[in-house]
Protein backbone atom coordinates (compact mmCIF):
# COMPACT_ATOMS: atom_id res chain seq x y z
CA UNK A 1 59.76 127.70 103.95
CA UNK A 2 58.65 126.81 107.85
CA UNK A 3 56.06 124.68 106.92
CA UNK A 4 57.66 122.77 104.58
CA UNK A 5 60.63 122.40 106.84
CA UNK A 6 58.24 120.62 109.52
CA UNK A 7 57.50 118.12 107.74
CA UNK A 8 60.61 117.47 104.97
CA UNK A 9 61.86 114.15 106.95
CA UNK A 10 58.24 112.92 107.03
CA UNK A 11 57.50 109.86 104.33
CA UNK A 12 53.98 108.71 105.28
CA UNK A 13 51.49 109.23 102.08
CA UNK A 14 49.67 112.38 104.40
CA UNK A 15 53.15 113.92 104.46
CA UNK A 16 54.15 113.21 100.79
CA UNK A 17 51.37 114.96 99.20
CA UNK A 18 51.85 118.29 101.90
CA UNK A 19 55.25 118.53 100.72
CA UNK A 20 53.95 118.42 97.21
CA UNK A 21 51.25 121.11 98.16
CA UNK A 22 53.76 123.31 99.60
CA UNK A 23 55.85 122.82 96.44
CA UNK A 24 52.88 123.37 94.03
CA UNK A 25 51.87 126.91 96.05
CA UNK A 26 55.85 128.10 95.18
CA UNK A 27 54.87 127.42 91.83
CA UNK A 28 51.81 129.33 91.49
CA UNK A 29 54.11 132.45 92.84
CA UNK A 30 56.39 131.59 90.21
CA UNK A 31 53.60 131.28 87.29
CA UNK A 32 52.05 134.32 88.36
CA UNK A 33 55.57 136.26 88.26
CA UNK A 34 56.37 135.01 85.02
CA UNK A 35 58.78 133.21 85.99
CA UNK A 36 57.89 130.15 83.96
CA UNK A 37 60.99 128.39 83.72
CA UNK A 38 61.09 128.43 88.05
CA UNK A 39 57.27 127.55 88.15
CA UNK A 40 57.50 124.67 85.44
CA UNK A 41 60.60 123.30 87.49
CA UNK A 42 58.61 123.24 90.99
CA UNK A 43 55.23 122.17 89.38
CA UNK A 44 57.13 119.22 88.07
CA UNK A 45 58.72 118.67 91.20
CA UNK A 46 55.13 118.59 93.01
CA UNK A 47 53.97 115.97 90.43
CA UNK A 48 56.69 113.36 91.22
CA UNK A 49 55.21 113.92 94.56
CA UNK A 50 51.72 113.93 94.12
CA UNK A 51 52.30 110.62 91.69
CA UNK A 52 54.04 109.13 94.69
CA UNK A 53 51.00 109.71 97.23
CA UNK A 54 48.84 109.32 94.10
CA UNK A 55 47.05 112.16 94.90
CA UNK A 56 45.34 112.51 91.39
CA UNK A 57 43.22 115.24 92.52
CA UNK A 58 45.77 117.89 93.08
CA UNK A 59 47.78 116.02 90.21
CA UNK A 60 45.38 117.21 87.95
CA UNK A 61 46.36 120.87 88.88
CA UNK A 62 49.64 121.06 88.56
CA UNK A 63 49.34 119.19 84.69
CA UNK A 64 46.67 122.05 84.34
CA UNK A 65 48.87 124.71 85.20
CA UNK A 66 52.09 123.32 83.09
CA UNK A 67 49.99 123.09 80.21
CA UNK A 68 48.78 126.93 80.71
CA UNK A 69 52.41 127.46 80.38
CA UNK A 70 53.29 125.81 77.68
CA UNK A 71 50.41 127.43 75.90
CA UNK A 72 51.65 130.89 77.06
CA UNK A 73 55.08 130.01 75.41
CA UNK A 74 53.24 128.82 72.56
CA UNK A 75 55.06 125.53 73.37
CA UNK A 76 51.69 123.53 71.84
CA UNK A 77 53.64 119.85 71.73
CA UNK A 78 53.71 120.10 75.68
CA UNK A 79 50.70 122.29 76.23
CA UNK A 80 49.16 119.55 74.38
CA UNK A 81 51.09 116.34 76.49
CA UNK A 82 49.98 117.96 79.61
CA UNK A 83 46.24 118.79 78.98
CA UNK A 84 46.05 115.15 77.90
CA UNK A 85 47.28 114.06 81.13
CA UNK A 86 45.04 116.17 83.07
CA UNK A 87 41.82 114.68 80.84
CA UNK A 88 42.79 111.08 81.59
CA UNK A 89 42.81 112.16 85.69
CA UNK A 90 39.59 113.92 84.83
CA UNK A 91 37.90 111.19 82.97
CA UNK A 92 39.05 108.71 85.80
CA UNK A 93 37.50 110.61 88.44
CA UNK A 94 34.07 111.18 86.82
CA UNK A 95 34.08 114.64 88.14
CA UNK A 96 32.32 117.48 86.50
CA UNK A 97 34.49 120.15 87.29
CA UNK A 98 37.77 118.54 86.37
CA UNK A 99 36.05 117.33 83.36
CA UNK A 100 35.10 120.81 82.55
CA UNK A 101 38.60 122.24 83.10
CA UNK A 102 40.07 119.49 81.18
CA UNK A 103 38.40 120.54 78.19
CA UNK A 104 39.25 123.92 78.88
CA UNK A 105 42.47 123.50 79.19
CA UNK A 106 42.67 121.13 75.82
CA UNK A 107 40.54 124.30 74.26
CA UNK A 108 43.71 126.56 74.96
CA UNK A 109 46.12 124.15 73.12
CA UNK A 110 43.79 124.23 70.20
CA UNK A 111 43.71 128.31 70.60
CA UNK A 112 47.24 128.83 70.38
């Protein structure tokens, strides 16, 4: 990937969580493939990332998106681990959206 190549030597926090966004986008073309093992692998990749800018806004989207995984492999111990992890960056940021989402995504464990 060219962008990600621009900026791969880079360690300021701006450059940390790019890398991370870059990685996060690969796995969204994985998810929606199917390709869950290859999308589960980069999303994790992008949190260790996104942890080490702490960049809990777009953290909160790739535990999301694991967790719609999970549930679509009717995996519900980690669908479960990862929904809670998106509520706590939810319920820390006070934001109605994420909040909403969070309890979506918690809904979907409790579906499967």
């Amino acid at each position: 990937n060219k962008a990600y190549s621009l900026i791969e030597t880079e360690n300021d926090v701006k450059s940390i969580s790019q890398k991370a966004s870059l990685i996060h986008i690969t796995a969204n073309v994985f998810q929606q493939k199917q390709v869950y093992d290859s999308a589960l692998a980069k999303y994790q990749e992008a949190i260790a990332l996104f942890t080490k800018a702490n960049d809990k806004n777009r953290l909160f989207f790739s535990y999301y998106n694991i967790s719609g995984i999970y549930c679509l492999l009717n995996d519900t111990a980690n669908a479960l681990y990862y929904a809670n992890e998106t509520m706590k960056i939810a319920e820390a940021g006070k934001d109605e959206n994420s909040m909403m989402r969070a309890h979506i995504a918690m809904a979907d464990v409790y579906a499967v």
